[in-house]
C-alpha atoms as a PDB file:
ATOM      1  CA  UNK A   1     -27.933  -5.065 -22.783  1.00  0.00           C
ATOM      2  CA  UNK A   2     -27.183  -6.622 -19.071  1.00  0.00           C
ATOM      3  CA  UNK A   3     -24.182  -5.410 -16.990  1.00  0.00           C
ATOM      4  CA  UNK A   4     -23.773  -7.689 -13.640  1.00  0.00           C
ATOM      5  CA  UNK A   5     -21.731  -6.750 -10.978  1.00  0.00           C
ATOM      6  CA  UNK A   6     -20.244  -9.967  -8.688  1.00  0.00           C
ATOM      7  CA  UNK A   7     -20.328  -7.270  -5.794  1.00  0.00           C
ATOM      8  CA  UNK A   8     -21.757  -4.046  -6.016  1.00  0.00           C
ATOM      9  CA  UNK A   9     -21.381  -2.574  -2.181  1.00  0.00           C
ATOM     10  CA  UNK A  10     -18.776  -0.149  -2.624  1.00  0.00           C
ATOM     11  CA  UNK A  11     -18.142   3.397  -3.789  1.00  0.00           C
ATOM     12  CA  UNK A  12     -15.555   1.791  -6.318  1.00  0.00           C
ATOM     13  CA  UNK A  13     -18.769  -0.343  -8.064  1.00  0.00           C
ATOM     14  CA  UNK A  14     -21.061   2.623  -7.981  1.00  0.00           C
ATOM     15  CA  UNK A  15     -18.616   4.840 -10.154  1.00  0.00           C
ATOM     16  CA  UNK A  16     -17.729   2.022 -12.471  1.00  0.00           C
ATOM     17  CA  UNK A  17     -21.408   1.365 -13.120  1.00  0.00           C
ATOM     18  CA  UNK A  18     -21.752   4.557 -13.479  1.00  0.00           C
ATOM     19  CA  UNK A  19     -18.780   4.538 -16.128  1.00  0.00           C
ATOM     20  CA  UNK A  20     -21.119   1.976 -18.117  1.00  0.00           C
ATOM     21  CA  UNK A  21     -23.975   4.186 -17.795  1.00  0.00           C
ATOM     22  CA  UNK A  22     -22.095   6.793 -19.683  1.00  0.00           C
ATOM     23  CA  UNK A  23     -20.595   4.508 -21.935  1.00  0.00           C
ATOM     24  CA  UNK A  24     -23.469   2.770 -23.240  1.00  0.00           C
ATOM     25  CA  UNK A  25     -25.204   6.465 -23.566  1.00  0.00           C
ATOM     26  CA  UNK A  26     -22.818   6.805 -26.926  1.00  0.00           C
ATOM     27  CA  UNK A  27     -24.157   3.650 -28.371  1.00  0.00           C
ATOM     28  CA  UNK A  28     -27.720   4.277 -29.557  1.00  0.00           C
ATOM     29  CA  UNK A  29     -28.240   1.059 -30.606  1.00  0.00           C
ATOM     30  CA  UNK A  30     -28.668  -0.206 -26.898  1.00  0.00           C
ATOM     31  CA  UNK A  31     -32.035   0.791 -26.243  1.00  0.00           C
ATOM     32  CA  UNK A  32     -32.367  -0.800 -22.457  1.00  0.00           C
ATOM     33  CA  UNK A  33     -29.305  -1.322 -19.803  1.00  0.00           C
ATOM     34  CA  UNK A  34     -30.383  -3.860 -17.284  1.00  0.00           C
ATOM     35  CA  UNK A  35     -28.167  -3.669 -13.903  1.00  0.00           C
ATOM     36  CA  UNK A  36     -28.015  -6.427 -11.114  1.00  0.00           C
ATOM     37  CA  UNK A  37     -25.565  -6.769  -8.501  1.00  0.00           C
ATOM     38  CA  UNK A  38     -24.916 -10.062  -6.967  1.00  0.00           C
ATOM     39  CA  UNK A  39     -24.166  -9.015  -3.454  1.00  0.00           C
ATOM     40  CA  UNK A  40     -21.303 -11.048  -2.948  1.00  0.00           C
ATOM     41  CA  UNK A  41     -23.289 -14.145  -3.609  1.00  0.00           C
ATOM     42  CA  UNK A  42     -21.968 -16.448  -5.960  1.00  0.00           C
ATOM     43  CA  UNK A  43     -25.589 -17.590  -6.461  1.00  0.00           C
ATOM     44  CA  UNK A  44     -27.041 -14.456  -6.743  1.00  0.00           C
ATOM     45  CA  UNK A  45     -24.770 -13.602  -9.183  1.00  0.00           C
ATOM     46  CA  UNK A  46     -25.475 -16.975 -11.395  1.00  0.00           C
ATOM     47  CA  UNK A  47     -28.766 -16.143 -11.074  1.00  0.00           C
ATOM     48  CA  UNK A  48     -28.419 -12.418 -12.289  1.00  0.00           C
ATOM     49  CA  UNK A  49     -26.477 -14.083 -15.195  1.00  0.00           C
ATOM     50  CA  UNK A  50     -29.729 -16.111 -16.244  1.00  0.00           C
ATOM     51  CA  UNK A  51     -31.917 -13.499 -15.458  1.00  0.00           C
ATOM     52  CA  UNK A  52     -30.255 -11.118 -17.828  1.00  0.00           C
ATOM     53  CA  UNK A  53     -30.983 -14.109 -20.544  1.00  0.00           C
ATOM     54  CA  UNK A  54     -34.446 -14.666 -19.693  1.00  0.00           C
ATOM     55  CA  UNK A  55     -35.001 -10.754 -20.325  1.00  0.00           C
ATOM     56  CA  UNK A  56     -34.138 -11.217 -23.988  1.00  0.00           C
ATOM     57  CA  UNK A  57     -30.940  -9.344 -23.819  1.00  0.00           C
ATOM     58  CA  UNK A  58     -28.548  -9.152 -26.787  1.00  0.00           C
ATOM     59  CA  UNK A  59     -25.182  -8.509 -24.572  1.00  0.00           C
ATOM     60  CA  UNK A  60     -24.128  -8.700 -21.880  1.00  0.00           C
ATOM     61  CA  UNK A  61     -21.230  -7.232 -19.566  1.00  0.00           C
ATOM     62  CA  UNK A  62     -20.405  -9.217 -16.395  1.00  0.00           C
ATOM     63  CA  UNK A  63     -17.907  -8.639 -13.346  1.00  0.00           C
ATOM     64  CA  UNK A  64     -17.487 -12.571 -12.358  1.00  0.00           C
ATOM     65  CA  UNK A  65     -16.510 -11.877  -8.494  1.00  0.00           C
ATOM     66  CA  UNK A  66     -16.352 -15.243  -7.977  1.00  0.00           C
ATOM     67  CA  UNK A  67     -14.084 -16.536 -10.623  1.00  0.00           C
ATOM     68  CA  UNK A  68     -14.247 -20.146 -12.287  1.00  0.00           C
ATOM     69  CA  UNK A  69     -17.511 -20.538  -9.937  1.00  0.00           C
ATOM     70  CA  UNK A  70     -19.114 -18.321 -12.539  1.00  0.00           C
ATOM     71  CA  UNK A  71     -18.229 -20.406 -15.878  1.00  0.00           C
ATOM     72  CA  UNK A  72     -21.343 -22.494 -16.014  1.00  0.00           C
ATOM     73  CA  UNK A  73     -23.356 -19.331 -15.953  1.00  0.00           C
ATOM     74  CA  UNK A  74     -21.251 -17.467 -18.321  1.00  0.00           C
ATOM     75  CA  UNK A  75     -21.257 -20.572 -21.260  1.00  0.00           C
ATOM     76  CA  UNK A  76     -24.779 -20.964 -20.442  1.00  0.00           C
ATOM     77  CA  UNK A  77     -25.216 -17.668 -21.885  1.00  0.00           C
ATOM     78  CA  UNK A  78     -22.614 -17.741 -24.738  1.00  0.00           C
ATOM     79  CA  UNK A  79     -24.521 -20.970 -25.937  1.00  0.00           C
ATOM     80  CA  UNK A  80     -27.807 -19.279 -25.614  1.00  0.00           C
ATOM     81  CA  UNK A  81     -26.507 -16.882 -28.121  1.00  0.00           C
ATOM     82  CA  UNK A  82     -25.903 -13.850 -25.888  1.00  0.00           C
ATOM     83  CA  UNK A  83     -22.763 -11.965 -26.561  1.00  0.00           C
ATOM     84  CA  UNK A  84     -21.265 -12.988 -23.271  1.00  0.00           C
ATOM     85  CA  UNK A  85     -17.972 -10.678 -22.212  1.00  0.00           C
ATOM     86  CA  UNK A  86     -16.748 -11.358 -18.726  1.00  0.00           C
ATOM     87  CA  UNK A  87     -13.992  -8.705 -17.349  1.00  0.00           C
ATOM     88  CA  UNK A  88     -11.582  -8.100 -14.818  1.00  0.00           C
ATOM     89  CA  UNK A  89     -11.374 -11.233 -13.005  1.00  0.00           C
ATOM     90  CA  UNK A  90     -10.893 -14.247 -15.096  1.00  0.00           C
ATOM     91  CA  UNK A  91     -13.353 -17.437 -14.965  1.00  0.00           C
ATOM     92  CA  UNK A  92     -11.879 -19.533 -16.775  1.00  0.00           C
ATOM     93  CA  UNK A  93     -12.495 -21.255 -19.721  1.00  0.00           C
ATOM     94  CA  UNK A  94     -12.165 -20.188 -23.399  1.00  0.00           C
ATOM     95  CA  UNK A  95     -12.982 -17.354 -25.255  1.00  0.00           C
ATOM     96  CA  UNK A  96     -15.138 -18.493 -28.388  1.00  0.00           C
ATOM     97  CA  UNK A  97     -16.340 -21.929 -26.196  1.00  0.00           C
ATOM     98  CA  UNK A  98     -17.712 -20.510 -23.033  1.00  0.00           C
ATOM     99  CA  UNK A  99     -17.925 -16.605 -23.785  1.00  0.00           C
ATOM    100  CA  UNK A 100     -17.140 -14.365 -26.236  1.00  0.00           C
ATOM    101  CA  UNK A 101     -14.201 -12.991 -24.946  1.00  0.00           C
ATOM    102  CA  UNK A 102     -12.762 -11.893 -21.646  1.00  0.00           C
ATOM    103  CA  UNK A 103     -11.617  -7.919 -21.223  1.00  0.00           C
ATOM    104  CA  UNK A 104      -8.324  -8.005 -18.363  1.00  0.00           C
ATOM    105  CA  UNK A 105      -5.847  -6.148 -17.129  1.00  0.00           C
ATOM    106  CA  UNK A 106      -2.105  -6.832 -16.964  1.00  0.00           C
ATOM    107  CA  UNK A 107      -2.560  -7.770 -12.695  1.00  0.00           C
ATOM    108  CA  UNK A 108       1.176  -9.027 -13.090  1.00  0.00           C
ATOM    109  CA  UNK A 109       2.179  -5.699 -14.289  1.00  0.00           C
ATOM    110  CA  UNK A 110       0.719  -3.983 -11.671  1.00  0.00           C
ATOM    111  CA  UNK A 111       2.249  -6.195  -8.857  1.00  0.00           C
ATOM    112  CA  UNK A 112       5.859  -5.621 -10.552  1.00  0.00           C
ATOM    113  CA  UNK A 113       5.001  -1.582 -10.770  1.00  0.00           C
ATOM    114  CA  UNK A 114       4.750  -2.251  -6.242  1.00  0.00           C
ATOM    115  CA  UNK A 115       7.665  -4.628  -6.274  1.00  0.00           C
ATOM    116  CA  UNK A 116       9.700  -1.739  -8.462  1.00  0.00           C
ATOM    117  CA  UNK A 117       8.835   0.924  -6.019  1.00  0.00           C
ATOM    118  CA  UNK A 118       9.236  -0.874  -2.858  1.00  0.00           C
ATOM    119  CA  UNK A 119      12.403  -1.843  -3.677  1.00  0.00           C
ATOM    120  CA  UNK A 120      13.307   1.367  -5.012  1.00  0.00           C
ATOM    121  CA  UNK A 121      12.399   3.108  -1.651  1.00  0.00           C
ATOM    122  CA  UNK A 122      12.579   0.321   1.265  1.00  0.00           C
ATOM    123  CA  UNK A 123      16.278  -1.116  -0.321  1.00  0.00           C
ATOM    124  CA  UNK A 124      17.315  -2.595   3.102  1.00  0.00           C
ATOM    125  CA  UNK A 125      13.940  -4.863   2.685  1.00  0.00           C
ATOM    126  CA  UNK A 126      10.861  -5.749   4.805  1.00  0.00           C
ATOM    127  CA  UNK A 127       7.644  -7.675   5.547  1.00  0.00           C
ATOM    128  CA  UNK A 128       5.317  -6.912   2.927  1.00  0.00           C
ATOM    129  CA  UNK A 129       1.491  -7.694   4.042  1.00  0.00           C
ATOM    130  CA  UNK A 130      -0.627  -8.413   0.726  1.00  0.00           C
ATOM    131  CA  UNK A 131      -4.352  -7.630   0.524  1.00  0.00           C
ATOM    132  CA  UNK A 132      -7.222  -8.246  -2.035  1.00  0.00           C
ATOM    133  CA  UNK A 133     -10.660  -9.209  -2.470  1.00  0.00           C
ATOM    134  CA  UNK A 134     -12.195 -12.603  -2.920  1.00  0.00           C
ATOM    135  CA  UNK A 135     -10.833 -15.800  -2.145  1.00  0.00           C
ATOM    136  CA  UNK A 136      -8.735 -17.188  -5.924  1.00  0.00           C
ATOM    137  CA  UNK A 137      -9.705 -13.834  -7.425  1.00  0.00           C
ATOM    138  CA  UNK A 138      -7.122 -13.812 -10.359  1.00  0.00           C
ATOM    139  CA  UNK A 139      -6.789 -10.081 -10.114  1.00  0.00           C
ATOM    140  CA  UNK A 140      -4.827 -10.780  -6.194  1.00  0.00           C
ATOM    141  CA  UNK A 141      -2.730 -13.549  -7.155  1.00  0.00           C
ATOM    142  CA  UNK A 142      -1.718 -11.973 -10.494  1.00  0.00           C
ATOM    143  CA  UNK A 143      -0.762  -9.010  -8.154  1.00  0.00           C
ATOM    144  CA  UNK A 144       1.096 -11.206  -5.782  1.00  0.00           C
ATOM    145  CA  UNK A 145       2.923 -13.238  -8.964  1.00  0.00           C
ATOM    146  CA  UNK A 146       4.118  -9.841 -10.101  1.00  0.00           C
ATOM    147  CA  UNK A 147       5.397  -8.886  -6.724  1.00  0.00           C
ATOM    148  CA  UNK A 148       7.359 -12.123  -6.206  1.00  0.00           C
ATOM    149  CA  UNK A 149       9.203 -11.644  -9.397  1.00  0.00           C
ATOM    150  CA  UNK A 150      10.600  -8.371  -8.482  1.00  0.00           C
ATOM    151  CA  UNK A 151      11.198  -9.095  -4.669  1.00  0.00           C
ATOM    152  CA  UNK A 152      10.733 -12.810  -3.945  1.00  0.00           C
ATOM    153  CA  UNK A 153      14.154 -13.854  -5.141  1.00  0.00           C
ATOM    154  CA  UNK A 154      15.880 -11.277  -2.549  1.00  0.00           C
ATOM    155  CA  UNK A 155      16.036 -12.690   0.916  1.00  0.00           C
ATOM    156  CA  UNK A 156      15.412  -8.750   2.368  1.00  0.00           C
ATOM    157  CA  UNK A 157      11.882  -8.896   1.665  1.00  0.00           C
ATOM    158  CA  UNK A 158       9.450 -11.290   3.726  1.00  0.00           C
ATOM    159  CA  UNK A 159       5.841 -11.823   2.348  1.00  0.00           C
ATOM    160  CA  UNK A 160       3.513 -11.976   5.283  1.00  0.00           C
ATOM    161  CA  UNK A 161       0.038 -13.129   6.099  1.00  0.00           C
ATOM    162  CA  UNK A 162      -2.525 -15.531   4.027  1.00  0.00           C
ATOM    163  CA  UNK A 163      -0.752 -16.653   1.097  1.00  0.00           C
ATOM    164  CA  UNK A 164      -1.100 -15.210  -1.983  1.00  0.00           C
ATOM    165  CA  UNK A 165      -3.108 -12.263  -0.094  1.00  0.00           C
ATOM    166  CA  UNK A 166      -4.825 -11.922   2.799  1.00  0.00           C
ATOM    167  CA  UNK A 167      -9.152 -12.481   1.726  1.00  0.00           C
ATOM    168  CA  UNK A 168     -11.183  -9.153   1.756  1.00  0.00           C
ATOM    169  CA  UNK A 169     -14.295  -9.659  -0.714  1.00  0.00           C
ATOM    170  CA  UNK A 170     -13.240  -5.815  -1.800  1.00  0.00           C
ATOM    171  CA  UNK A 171     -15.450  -4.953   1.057  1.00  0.00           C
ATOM    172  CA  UNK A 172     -14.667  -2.049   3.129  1.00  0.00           C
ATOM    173  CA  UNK A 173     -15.985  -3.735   6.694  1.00  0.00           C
ATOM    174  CA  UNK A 174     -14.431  -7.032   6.110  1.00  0.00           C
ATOM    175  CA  UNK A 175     -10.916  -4.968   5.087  1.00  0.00           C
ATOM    176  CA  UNK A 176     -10.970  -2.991   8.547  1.00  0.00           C
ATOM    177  CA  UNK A 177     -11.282  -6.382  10.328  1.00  0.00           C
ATOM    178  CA  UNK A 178      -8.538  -7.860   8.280  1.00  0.00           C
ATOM    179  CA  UNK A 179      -6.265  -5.230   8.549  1.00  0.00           C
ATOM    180  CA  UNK A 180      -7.153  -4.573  12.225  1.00  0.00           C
ATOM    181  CA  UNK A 181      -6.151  -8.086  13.117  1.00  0.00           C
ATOM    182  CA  UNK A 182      -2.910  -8.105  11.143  1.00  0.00           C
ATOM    183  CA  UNK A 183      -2.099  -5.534  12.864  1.00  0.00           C
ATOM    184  CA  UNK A 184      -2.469  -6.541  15.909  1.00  0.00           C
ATOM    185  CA  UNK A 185      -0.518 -10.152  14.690  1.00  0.00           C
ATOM    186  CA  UNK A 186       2.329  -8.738  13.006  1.00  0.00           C
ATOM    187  CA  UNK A 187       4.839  -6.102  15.499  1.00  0.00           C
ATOM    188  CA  UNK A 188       6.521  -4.939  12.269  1.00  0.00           C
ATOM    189  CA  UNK A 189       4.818  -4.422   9.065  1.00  0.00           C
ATOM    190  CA  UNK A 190       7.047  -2.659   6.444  1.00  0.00           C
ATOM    191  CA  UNK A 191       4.681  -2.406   3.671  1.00  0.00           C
ATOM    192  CA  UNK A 192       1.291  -2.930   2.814  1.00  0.00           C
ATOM    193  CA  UNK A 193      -0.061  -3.692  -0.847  1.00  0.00           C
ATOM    194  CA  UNK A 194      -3.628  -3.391  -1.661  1.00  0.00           C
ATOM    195  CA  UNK A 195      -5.489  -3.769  -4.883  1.00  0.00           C
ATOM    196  CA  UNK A 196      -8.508  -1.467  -3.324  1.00  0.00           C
ATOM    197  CA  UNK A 197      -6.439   1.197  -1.262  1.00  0.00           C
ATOM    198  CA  UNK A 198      -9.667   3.057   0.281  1.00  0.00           C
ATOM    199  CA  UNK A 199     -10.795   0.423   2.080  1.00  0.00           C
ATOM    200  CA  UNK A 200      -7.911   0.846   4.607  1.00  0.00           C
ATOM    201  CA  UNK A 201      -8.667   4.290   5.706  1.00  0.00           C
ATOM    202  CA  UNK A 202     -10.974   3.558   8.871  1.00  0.00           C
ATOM    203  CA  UNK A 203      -8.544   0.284  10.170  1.00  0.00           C
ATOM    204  CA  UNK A 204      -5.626   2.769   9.406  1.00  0.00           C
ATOM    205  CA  UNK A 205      -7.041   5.465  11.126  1.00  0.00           C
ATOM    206  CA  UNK A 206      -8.244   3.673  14.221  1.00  0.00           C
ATOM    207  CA  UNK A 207      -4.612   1.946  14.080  1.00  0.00           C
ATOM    208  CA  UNK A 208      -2.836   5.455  14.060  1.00  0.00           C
ATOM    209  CA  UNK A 209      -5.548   7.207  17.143  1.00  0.00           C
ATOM    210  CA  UNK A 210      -4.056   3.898  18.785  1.00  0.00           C
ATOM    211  CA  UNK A 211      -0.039   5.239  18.140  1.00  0.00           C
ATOM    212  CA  UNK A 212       0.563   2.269  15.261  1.00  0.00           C
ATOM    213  CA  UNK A 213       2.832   3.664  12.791  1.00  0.00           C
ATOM    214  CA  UNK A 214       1.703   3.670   9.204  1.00  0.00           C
ATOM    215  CA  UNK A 215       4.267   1.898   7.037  1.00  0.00           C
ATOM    216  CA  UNK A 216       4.802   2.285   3.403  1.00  0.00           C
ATOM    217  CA  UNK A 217       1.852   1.438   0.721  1.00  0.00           C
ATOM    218  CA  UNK A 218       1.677   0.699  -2.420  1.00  0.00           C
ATOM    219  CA  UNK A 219      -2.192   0.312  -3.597  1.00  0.00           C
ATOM    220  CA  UNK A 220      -5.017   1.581  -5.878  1.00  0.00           C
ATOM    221  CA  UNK A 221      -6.010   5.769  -5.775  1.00  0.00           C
ATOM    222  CA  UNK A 222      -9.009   7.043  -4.154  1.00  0.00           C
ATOM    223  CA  UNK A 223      -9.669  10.196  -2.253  1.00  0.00           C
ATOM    224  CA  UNK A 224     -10.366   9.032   1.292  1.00  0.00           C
ATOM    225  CA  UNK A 225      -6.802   7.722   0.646  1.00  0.00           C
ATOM    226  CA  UNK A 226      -5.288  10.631  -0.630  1.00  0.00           C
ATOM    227  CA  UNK A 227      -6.756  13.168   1.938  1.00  0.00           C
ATOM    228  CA  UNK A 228      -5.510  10.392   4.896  1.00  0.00           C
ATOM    229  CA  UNK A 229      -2.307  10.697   3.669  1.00  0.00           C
ATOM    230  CA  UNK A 230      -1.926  14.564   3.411  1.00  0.00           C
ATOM    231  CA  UNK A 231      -3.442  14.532   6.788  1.00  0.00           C
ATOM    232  CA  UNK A 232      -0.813  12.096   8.563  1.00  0.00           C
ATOM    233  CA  UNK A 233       2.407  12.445   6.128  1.00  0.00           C
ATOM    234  CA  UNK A 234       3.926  15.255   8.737  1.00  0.00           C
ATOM    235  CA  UNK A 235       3.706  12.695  11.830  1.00  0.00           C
ATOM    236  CA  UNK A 236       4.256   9.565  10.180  1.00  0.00           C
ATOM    237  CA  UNK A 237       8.036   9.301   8.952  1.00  0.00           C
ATOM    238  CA  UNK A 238       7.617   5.990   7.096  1.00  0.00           C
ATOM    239  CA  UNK A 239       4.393   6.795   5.453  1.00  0.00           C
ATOM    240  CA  UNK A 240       5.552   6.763   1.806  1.00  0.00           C
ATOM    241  CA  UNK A 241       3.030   6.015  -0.730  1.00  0.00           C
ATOM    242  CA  UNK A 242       2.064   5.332  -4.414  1.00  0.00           C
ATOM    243  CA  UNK A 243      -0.695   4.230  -5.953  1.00  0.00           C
ATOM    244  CA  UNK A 244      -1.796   2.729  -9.424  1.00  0.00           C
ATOM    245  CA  UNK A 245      -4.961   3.902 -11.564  1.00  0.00           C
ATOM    246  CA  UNK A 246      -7.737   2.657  -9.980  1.00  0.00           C
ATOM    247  CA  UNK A 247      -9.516   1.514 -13.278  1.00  0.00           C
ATOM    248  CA  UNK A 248     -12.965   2.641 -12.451  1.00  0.00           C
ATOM    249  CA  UNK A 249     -12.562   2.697 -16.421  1.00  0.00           C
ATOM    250  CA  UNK A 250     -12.250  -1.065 -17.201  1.00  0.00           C
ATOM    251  CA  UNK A 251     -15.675  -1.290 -17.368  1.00  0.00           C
ATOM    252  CA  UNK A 252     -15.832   1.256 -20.696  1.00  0.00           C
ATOM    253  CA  UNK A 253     -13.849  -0.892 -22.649  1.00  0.00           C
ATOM    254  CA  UNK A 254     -15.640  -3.748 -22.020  1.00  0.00           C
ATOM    255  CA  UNK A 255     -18.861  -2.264 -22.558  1.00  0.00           C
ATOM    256  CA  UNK A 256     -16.871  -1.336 -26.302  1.00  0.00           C
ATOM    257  CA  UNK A 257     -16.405  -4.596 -26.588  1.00  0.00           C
ATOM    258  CA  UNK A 258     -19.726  -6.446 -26.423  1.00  0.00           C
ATOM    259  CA  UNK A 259     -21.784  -3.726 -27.855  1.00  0.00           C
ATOM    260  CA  UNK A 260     -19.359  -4.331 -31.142  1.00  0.00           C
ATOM    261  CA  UNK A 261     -19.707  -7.560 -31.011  1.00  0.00           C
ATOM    262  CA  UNK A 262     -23.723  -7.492 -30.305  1.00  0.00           C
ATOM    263  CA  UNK A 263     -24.374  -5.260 -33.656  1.00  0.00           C
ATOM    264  CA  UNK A 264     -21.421  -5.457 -35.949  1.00  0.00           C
ATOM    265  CA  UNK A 265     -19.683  -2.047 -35.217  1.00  0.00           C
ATOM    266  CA  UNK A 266     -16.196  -1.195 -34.994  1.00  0.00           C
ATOM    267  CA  UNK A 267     -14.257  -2.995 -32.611  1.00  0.00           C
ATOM    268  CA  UNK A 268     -11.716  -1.343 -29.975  1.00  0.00           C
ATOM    269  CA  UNK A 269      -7.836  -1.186 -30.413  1.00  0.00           C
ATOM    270  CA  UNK A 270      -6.906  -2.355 -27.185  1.00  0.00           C
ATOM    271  CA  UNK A 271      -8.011  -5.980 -25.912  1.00  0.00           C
ATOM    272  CA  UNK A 272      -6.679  -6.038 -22.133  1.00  0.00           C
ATOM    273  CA  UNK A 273      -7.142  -2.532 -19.882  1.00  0.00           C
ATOM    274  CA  UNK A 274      -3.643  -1.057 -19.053  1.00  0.00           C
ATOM    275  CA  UNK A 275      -1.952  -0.566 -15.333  1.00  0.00           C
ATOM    276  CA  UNK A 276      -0.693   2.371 -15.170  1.00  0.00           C
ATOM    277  CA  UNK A 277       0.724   4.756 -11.999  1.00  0.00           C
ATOM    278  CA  UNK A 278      -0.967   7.285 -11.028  1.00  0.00           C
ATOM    279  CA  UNK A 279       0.549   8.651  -7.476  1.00  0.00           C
ATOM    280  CA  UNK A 280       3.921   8.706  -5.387  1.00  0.00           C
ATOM    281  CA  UNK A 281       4.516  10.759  -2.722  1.00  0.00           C
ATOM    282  CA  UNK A 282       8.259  10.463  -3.258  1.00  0.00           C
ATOM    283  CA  UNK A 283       9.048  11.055  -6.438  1.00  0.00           C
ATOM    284  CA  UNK A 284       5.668  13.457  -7.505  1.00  0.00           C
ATOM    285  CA  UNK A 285       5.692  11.336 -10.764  1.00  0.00           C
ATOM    286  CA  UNK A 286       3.616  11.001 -12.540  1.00  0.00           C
ATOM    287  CA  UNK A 287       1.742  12.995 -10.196  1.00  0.00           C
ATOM    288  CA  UNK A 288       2.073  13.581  -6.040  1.00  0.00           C
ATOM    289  CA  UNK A 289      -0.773  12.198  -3.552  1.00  0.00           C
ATOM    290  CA  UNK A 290      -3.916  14.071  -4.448  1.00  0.00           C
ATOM    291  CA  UNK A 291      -6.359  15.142  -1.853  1.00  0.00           C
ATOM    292  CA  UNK A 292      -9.294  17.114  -2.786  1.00  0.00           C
ATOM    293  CA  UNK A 293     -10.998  18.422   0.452  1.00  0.00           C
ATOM    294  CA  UNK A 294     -14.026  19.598  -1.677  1.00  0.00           C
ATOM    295  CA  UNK A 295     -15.233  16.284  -3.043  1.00  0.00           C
ATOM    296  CA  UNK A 296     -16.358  13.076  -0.410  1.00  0.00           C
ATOM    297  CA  UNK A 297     -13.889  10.569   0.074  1.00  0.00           C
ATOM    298  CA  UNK A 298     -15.691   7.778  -1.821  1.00  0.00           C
ATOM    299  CA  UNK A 299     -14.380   9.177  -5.384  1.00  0.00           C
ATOM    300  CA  UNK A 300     -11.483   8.390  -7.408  1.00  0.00           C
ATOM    301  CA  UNK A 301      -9.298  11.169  -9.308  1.00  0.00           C
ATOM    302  CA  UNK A 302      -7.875   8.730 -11.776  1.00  0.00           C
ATOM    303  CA  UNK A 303     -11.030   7.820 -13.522  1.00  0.00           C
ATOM    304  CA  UNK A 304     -12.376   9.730 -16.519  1.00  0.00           C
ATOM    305  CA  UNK A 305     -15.831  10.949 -14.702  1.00  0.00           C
ATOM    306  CA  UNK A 306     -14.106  13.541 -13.028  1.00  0.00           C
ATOM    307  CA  UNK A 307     -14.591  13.527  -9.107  1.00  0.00           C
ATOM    308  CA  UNK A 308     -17.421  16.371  -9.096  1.00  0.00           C
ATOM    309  CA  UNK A 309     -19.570  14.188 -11.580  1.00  0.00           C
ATOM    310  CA  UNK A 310     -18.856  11.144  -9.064  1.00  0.00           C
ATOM    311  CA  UNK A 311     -19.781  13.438  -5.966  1.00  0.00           C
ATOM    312  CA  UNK A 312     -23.117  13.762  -7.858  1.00  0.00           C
ATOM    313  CA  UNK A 313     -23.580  10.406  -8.229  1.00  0.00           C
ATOM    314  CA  UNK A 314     -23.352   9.714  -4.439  1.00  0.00           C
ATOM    315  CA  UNK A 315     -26.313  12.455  -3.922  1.00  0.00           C
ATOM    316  CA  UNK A 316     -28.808  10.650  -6.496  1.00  0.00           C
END
């Protein structure tokens, strides 16, 4: 079995692989888990695609980064007779003509779950700054959709920056130097929404040594998050935040899903991964900002690996 990763230079990628890893170990009848990571190179990671075929394997798993850029690769596959299941971010295409079938997440859902708490908590409005990873990533501008149909009808709330988000790659550097800059462009920022809340931390924290005020946000977990905002919540009047399951578990179910499909076995309930909530420092429901001192920053409390497994991971 092959599991390829569009971009696997973050803490986020290491526990999800990870989450594979432990996933395919209840499957005996994958023998061999081949891992590549395309780097953030759409060409790398249409070449890890064919690589994975000219191995011989049976299934395979793939994170498609770069969207509809990664179709050719993924029917290429499919037609080779590969059990093909692409996840997360959509490519494109149609399942049973250029893959088997595609594992996603209800984005929209977790855009309207921000769009319900901001207006829930900033009800006299704002400018609302919108981050995300690649460039046409589906997982963003589903976000972004679900936002504007809670908030973009309602002349209080002003969407700022790059439209639909501003362009990240889900990488940590490139996120400081976004952020950093809209900072510095934009006096008043009301709320930021983020699909990869960790990333922040350092432009956030240089922002703050500088006297910025944080504003609200409204993002994914992780513990570098969660321990900057127990750190900063007694100066910081407007720092209100929630966050959303990361989904460092995505990967499980579509792992499920082509390993059924690869050898005949039972096939999983659920088709799509859910959004769910996870944190909100307002309400405490379902569960206040969690900050675990112990563990690095680089882990994520939501996911089933619990965070001392994860801090293991980071030593090996």
């Amino acid at each position: 079995m092959g599991f390829t990763d569009g971009f696997g230079g973050n803490s986020w990628r290491l526990v999800t692989t990870a989450a594979v890893r432990e996933e395919v170990k209840l499957c005996p009848n994958v023998t061999k888990l081949y891992y590549a990571d395309g780097q953030g190179k759409t060409d790398k990671a249409i070449s890890d695609i064919k690589g994975m075929v000219a191995k011989g394997v049976k299934a395979i798993v793939v994170f498609p980064d770069a969207g509809q850029a990664m179709l050719p690769a993924l029917r290429s596959a499919y037609k080779a007779g590969v059990v093909t299941v692409p996840y997360r971010v959509a490519p494109g295409g149609t399942a049973g003509k250029d893959y088997n079938m595609f594992i996603g997440s209800d984005f929209v859902l977790a855009g309207k779950l921000w769009g319900e708490w901001i207006k829930k908590n900033l009800p006299n409005g704002g400018n609302i700054l919108r981050i995300s990873g690649p460039a046409g990533n589906s997982q963003g501008a589903d976000e972004s959709k679900g936002l504007a149909q809670v908030l973009g009808n309602d002349p209080k709330y002003k969407f700022i920056g790059a439209d639909p988000f501003e362009v990240t790659g889900w990488d940590p550097g490139k996120t400081q130097e976004v952020l950093t800059a809209a900072i510095a462009k934009y006096p008043k920022i009301d709320v930021i929404t983020s699909d990869f809340g960790p990333s922040m931390v350092s432009a956030l924290q240089a922002a703050v040594a500088s006297g910025w005020k944080v504003p609200a946000i409204a993002t994914s977990d992780g513990n570098v998050l969660g321990c900057f905002f127990q750190d900063n919540k007694a100066t910081q009047p407007d720092f209100k935040m929630m966050t959303i399951s990361t989904q460092n578990d995505h990967s499980r179910l579509a792992v499920q899903w082509a390993v059924a499909l690869a050898t005949g076995g039972k096939k999983p309930t659920d088709k799509a991964f859910p959004s769910t909530l996870f944190e909100d420092s307002v309400s405490g429901k379902p569960s206040a900002v969690q900050c675990r001192k112990d563990l690095p920053g680089d882990v994520y409390l939501s996911a089933k690996m619990s965070g001392d497994l994860q801090a293991k991971l980071k030593k090996n």
